[in-house]
PDB file of N, CA and C in Angstrom:
ATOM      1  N   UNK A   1     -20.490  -0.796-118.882  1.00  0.00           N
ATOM      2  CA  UNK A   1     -21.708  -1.463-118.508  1.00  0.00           C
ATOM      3  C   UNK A   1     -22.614  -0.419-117.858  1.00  0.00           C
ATOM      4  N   UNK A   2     -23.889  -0.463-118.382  1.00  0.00           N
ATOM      5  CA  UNK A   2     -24.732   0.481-117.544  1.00  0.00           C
ATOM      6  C   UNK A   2     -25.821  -0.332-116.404  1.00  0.00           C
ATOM      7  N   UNK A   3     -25.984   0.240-116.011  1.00  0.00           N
ATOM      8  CA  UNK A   3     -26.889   0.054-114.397  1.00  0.00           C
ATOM      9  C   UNK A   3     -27.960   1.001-114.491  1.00  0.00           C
ATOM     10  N   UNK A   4     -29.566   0.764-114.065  1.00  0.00           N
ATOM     11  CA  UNK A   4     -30.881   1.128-114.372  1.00  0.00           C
ATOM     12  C   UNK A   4     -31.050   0.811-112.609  1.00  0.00           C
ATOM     13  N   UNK A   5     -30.804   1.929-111.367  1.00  0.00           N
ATOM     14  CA  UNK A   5     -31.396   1.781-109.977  1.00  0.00           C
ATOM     15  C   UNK A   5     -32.960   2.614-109.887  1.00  0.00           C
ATOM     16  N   UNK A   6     -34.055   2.014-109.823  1.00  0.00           N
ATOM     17  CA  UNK A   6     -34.963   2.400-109.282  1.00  0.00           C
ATOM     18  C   UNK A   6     -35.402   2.249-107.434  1.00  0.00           C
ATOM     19  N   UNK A   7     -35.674   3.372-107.147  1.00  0.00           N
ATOM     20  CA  UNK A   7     -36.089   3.820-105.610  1.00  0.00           C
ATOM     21  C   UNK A   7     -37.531   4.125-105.073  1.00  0.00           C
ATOM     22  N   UNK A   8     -37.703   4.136-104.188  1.00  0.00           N
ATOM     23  CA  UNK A   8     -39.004   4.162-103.424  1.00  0.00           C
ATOM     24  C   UNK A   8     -38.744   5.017-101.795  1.00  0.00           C
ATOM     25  N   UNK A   9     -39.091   5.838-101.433  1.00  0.00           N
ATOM     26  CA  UNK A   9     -38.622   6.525-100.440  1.00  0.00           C
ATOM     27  C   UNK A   9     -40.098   6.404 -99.641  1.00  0.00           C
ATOM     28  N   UNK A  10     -39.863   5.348 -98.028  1.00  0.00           N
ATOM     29  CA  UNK A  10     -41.348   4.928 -97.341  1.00  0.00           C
ATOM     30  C   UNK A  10     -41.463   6.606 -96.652  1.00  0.00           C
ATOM     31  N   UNK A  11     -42.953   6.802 -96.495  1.00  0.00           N
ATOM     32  CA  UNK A  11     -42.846   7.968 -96.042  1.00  0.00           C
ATOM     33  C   UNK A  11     -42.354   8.550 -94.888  1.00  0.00           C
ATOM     34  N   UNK A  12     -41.965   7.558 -93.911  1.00  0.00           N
ATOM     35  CA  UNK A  12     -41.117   8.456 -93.028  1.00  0.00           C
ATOM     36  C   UNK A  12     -40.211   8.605 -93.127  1.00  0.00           C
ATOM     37  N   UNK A  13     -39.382   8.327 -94.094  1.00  0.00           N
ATOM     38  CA  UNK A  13     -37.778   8.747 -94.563  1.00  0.00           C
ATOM     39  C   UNK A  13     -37.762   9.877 -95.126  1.00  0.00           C
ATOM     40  N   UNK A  14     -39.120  10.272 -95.657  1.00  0.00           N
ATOM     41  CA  UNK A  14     -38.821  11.270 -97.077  1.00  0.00           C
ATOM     42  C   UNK A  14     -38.409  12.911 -96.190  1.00  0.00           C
ATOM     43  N   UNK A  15     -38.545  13.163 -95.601  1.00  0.00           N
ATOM     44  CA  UNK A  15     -38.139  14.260 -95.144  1.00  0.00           C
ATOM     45  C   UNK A  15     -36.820  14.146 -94.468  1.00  0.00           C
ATOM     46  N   UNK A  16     -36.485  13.231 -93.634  1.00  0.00           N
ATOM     47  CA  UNK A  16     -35.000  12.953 -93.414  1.00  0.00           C
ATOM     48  C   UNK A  16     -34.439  12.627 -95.195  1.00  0.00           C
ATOM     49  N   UNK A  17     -34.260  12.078 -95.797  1.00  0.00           N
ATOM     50  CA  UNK A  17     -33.847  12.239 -96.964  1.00  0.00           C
ATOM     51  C   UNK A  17     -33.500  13.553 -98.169  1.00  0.00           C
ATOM     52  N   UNK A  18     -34.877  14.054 -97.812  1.00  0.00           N
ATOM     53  CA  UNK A  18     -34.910  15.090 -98.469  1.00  0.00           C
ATOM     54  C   UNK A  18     -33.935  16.359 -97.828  1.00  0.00           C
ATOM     55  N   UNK A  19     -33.937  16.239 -96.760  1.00  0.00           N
ATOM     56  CA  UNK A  19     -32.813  17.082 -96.070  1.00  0.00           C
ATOM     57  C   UNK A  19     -31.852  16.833 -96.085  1.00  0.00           C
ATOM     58  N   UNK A  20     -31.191  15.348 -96.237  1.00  0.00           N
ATOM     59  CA  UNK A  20     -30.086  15.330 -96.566  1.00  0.00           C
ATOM     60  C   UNK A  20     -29.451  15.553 -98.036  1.00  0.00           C
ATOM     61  N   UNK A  21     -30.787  15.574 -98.833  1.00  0.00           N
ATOM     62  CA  UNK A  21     -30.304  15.802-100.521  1.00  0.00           C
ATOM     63  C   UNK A  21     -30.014  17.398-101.022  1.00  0.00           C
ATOM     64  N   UNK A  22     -30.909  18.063-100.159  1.00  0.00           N
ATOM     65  CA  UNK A  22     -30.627  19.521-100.463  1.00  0.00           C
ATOM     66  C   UNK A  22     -29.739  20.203 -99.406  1.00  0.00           C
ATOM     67  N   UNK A  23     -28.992  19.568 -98.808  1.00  0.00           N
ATOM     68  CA  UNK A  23     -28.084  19.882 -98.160  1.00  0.00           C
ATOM     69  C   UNK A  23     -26.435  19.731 -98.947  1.00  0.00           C
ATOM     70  N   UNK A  24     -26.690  18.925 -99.801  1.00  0.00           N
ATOM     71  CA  UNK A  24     -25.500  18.686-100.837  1.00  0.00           C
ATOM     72  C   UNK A  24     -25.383  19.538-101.985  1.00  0.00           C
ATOM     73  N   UNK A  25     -24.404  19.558-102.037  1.00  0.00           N
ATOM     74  CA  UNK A  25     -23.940  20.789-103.200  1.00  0.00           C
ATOM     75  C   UNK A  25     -24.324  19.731-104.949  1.00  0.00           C
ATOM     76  N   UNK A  26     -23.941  20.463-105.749  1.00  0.00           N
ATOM     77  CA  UNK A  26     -24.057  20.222-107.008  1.00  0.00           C
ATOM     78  C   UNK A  26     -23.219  18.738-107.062  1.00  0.00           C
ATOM     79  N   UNK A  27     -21.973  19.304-106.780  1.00  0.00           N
ATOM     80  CA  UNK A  27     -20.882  18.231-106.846  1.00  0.00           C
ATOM     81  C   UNK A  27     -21.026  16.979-106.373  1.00  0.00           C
ATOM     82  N   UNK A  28     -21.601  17.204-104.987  1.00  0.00           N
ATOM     83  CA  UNK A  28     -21.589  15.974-104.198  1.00  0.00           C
ATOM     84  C   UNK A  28     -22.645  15.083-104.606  1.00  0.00           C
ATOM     85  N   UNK A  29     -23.921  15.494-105.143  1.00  0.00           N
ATOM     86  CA  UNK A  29     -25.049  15.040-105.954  1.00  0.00           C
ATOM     87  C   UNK A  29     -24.467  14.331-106.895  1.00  0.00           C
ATOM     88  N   UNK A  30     -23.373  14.452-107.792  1.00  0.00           N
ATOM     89  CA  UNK A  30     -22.908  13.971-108.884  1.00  0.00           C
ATOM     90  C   UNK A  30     -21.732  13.027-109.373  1.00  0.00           C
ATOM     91  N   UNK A  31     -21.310  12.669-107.502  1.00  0.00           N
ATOM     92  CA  UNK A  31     -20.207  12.251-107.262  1.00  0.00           C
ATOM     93  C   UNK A  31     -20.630  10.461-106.859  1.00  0.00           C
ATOM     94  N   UNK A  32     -20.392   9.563-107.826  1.00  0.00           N
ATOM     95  CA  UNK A  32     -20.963   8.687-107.112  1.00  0.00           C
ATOM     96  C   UNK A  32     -19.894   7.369-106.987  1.00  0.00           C
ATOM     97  N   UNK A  33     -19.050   8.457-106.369  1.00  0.00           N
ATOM     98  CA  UNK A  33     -17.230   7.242-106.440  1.00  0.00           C
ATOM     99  C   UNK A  33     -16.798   7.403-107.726  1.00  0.00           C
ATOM    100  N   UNK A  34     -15.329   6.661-107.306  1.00  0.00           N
ATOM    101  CA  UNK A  34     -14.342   6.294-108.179  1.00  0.00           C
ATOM    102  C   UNK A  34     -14.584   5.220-109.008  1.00  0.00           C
ATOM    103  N   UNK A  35     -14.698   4.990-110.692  1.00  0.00           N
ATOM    104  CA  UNK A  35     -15.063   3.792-110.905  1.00  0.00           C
ATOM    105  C   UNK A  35     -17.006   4.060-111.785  1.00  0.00           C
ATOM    106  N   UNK A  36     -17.776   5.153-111.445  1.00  0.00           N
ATOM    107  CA  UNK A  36     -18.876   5.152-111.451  1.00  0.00           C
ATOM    108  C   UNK A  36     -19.420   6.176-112.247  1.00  0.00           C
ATOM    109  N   UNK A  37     -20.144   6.440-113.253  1.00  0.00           N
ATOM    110  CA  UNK A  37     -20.271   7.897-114.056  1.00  0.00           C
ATOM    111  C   UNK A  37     -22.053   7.880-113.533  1.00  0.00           C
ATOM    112  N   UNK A  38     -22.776   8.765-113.278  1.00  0.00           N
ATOM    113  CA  UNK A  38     -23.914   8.740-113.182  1.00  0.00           C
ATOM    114  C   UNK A  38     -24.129   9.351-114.621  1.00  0.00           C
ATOM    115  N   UNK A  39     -24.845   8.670-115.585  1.00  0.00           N
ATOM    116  CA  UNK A  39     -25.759   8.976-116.968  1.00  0.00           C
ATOM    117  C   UNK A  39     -26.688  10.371-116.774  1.00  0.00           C
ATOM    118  N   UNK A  40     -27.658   9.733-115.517  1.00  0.00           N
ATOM    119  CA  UNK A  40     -28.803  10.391-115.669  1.00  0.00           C
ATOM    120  C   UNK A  40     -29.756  10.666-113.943  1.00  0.00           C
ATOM    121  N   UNK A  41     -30.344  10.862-113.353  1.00  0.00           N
ATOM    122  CA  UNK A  41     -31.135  10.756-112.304  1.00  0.00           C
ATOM    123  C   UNK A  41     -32.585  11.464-112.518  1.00  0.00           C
ATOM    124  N   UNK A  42     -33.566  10.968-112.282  1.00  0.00           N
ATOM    125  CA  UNK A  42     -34.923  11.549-112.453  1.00  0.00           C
ATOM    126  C   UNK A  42     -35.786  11.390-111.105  1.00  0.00           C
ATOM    127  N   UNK A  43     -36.456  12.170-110.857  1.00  0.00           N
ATOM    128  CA  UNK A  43     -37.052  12.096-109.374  1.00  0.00           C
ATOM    129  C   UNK A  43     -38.708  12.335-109.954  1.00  0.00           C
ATOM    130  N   UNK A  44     -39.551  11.381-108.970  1.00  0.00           N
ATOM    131  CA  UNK A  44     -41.048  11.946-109.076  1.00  0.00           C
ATOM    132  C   UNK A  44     -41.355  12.566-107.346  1.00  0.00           C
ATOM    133  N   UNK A  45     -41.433  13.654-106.813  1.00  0.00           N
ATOM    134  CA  UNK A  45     -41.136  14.045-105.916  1.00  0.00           C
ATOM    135  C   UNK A  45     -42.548  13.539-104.795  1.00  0.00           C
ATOM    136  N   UNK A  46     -43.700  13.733-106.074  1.00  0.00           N
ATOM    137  CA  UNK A  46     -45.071  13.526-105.444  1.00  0.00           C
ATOM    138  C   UNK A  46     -45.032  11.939-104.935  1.00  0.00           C
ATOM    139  N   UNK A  47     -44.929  11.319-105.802  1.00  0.00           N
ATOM    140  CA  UNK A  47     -44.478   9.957-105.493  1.00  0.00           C
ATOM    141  C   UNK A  47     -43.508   9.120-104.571  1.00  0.00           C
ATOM    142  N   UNK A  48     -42.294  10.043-104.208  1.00  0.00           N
ATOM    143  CA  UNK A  48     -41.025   9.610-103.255  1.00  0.00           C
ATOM    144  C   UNK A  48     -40.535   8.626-104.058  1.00  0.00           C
ATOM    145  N   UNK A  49     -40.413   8.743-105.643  1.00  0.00           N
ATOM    146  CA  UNK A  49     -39.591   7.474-106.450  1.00  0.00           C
ATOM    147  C   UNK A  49     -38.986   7.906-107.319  1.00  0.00           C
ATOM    148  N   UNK A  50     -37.662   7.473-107.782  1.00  0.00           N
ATOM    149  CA  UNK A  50     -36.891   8.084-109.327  1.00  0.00           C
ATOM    150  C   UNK A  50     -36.434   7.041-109.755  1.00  0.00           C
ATOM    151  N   UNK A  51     -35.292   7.204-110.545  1.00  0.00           N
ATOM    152  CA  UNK A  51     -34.917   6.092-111.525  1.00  0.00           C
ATOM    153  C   UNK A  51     -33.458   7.107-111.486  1.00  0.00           C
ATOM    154  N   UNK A  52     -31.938   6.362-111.589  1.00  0.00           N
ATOM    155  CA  UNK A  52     -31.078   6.555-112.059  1.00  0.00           C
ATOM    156  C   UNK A  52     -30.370   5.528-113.081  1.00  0.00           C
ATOM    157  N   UNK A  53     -29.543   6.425-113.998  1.00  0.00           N
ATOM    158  CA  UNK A  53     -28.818   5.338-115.183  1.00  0.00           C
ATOM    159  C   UNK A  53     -27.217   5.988-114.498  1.00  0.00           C
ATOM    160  N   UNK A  54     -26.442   4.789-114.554  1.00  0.00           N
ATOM    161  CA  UNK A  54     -24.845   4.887-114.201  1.00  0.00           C
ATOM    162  C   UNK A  54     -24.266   3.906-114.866  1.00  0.00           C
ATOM    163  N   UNK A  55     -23.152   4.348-115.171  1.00  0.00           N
ATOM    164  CA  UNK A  55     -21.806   3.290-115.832  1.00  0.00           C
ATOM    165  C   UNK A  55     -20.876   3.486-114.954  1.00  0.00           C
ATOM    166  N   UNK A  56     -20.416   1.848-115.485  1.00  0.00           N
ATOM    167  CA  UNK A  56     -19.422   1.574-114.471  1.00  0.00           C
ATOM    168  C   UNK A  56     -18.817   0.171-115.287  1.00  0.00           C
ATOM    169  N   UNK A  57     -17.976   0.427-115.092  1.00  0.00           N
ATOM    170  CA  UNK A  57     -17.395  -1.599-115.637  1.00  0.00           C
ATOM    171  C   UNK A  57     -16.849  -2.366-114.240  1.00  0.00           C
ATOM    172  N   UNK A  58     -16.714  -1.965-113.162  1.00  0.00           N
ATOM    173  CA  UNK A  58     -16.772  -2.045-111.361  1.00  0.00           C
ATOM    174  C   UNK A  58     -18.152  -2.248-111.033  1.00  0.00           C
ATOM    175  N   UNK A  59     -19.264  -3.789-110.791  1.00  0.00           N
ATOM    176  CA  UNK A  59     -20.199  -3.697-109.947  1.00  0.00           C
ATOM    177  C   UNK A  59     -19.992  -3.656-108.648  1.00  0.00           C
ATOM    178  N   UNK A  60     -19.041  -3.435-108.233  1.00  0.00           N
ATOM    179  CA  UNK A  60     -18.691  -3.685-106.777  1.00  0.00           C
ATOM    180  C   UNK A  60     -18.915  -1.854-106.692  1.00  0.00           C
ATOM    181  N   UNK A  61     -18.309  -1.254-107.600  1.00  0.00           N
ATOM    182  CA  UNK A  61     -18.245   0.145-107.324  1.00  0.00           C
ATOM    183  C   UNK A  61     -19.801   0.723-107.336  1.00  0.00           C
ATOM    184  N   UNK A  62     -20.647   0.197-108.090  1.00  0.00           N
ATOM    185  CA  UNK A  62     -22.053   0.668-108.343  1.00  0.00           C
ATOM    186  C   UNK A  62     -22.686   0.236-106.716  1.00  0.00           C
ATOM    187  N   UNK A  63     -22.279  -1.348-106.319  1.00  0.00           N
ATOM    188  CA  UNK A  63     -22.996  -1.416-105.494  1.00  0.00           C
ATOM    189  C   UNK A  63     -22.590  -0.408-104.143  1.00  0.00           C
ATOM    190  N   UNK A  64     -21.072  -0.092-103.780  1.00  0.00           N
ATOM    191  CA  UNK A  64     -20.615   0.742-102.860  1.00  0.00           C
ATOM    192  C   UNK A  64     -21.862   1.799-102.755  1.00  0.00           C
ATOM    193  N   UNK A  65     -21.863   2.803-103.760  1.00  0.00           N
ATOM    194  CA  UNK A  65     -22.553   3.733-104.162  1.00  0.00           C
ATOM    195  C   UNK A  65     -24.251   3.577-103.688  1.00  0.00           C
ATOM    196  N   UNK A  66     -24.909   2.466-104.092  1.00  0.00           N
ATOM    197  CA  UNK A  66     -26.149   2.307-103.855  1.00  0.00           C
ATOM    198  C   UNK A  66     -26.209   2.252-102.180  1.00  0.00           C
ATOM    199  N   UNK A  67     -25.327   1.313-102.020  1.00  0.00           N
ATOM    200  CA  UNK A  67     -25.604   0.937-100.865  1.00  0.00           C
ATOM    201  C   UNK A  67     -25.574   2.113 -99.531  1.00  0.00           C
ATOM    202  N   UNK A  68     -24.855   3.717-100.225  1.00  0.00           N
ATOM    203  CA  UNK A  68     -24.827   4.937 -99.427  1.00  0.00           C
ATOM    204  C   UNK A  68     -26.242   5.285 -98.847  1.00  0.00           C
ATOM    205  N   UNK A  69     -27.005   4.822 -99.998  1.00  0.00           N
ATOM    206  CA  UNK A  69     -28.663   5.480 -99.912  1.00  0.00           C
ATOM    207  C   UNK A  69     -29.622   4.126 -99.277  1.00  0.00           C
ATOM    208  N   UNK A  70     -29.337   2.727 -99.567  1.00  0.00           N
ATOM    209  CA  UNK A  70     -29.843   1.743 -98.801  1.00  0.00           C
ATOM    210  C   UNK A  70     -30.291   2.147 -97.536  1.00  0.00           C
ATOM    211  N   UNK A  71     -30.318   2.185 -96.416  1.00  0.00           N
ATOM    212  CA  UNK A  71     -30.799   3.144 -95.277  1.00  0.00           C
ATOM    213  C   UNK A  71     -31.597   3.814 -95.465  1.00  0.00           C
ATOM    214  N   UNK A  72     -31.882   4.560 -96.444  1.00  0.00           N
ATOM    215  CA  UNK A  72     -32.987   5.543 -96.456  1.00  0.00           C
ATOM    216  C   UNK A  72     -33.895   4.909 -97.316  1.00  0.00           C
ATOM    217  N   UNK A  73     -34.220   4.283 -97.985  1.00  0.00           N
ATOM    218  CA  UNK A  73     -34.942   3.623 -99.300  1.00  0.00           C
ATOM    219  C   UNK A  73     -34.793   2.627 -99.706  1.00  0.00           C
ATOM    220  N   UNK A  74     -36.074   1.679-100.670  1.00  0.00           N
ATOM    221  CA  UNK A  74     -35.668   1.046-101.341  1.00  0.00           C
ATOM    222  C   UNK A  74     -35.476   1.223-102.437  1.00  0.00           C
ATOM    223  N   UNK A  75     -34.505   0.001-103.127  1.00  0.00           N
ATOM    224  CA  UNK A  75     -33.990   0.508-104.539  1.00  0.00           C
ATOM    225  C   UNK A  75     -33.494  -0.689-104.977  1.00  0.00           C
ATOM    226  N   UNK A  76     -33.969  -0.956-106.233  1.00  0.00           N
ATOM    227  CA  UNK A  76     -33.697  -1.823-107.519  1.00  0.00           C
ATOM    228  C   UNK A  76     -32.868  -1.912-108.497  1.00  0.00           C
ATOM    229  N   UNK A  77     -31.942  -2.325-108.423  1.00  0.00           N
ATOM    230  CA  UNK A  77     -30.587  -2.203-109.746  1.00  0.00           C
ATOM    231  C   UNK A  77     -30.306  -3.375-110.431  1.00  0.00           C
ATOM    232  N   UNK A  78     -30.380  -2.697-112.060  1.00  0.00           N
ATOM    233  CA  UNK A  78     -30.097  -3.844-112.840  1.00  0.00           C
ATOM    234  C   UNK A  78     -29.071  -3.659-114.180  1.00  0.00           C
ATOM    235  N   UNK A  79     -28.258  -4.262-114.690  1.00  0.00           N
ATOM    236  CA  UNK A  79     -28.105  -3.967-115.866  1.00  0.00           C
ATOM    237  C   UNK A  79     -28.717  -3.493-116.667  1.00  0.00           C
ATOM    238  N   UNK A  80     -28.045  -2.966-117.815  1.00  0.00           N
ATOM    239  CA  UNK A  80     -29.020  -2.572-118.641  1.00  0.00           C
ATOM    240  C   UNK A  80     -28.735  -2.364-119.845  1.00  0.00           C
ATOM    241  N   UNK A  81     -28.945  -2.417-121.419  1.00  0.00           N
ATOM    242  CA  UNK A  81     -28.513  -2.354-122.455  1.00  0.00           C
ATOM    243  C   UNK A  81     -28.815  -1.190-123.297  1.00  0.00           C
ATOM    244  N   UNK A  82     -27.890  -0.522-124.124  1.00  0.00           N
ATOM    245  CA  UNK A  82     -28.732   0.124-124.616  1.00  0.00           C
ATOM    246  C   UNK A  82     -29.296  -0.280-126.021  1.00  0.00           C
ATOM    247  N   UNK A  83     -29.650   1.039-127.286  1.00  0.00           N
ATOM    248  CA  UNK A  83     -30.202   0.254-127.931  1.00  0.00           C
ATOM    249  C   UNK A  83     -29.560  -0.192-129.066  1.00  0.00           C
ATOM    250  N   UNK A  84     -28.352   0.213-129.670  1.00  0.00           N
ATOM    251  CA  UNK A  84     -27.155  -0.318-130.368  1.00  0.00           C
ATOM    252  C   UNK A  84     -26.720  -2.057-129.588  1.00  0.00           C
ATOM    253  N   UNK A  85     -26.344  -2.337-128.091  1.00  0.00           N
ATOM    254  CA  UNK A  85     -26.180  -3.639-127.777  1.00  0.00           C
ATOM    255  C   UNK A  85     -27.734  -4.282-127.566  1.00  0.00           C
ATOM    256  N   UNK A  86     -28.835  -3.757-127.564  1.00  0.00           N
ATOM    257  CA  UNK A  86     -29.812  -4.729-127.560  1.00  0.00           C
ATOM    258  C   UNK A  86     -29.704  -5.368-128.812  1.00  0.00           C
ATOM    259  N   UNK A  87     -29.787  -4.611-129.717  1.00  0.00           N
ATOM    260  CA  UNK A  87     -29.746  -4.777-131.203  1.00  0.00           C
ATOM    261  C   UNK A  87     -28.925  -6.299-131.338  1.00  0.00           C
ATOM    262  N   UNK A  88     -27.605  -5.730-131.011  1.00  0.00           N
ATOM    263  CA  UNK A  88     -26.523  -6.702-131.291  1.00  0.00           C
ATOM    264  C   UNK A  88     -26.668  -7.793-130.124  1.00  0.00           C
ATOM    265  N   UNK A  89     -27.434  -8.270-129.678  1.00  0.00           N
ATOM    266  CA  UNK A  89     -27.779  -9.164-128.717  1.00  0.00           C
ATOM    267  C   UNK A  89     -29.014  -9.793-129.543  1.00  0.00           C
ATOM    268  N   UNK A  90     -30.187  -9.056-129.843  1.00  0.00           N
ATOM    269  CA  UNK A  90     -31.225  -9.409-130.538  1.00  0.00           C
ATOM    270  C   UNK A  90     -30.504 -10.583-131.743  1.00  0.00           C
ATOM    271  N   UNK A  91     -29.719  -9.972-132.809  1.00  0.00           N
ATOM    272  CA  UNK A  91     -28.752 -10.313-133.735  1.00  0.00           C
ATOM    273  C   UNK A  91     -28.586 -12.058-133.637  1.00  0.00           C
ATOM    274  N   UNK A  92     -27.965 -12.406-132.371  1.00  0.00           N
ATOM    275  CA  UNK A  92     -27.313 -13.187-131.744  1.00  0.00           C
ATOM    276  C   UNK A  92     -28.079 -13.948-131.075  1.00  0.00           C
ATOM    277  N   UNK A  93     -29.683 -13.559-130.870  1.00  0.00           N
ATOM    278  CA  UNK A  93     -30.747 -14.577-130.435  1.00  0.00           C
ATOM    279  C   UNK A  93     -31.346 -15.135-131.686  1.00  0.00           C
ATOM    280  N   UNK A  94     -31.757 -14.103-132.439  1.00  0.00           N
ATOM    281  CA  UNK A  94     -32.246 -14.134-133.624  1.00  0.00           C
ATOM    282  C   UNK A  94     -31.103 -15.425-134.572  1.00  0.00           C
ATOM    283  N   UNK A  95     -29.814 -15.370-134.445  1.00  0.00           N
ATOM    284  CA  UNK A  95     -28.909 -16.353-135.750  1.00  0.00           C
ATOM    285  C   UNK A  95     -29.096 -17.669-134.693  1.00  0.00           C
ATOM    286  N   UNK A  96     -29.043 -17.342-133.523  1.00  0.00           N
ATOM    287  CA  UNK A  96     -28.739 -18.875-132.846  1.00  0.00           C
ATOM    288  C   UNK A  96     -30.681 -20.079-132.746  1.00  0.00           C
ATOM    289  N   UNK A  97     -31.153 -19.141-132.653  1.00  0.00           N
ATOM    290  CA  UNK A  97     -32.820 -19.582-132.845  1.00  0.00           C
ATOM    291  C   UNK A  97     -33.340 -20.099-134.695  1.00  0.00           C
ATOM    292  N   UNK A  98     -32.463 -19.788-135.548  1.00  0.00           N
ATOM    293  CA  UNK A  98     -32.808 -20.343-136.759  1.00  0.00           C
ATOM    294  C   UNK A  98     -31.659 -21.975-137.128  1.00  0.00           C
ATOM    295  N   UNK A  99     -31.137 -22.528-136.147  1.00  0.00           N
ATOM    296  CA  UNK A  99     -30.065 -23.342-136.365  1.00  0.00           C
ATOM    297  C   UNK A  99     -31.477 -24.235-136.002  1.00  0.00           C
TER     298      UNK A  99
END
């Protein structure tokens, strides 16, 4: 199952934040528990907002994880499909809508 977290960093966090992000090594950036693969992470720096993609078949494990950065930001998490299961979801709206 994948997970789509979008963030917002208010501006007085962003420098406490930001110090705590470049204070982490490669690893620890990439480590987001047991249970959790991070896909992807994108940052708009000017903005104080990114977007991450993670799998996990554990929402309890995704939420552990989010909830590290909760304190510093807000942030939005949702499922998410890609485009092989949209398809096959589409499929399945599409046969049940012609009955």
């Amino acid at each position: 199952m994948k997970f789509l977290g979008t963030w917002k960093i208010p501006q007085d966090k962003w420098l406490p934040i930001l110090n705590k992000w470049i204070s982490m090594t490669p690893q620890e950036r990439a480590n987001a528990g047991e249970g959790v693969k991070i896909v992807g992470r994108w940052h708009d720096t000017a903005a104080r907002t990114g977007v991450i993609v993670m799998e996990s078949n554990d929402p309890a494990a995704v939420a552990r994880y989010v909830g590290q950065w909760n304190p510093y930001m807000d942030i939005e998490l949702s499922p998410v499909l890609d485009d092989e299961e949209t398809a096959a979801v589409g499929r399945q709206i599409v046969a049940d809508n012609k009955a």
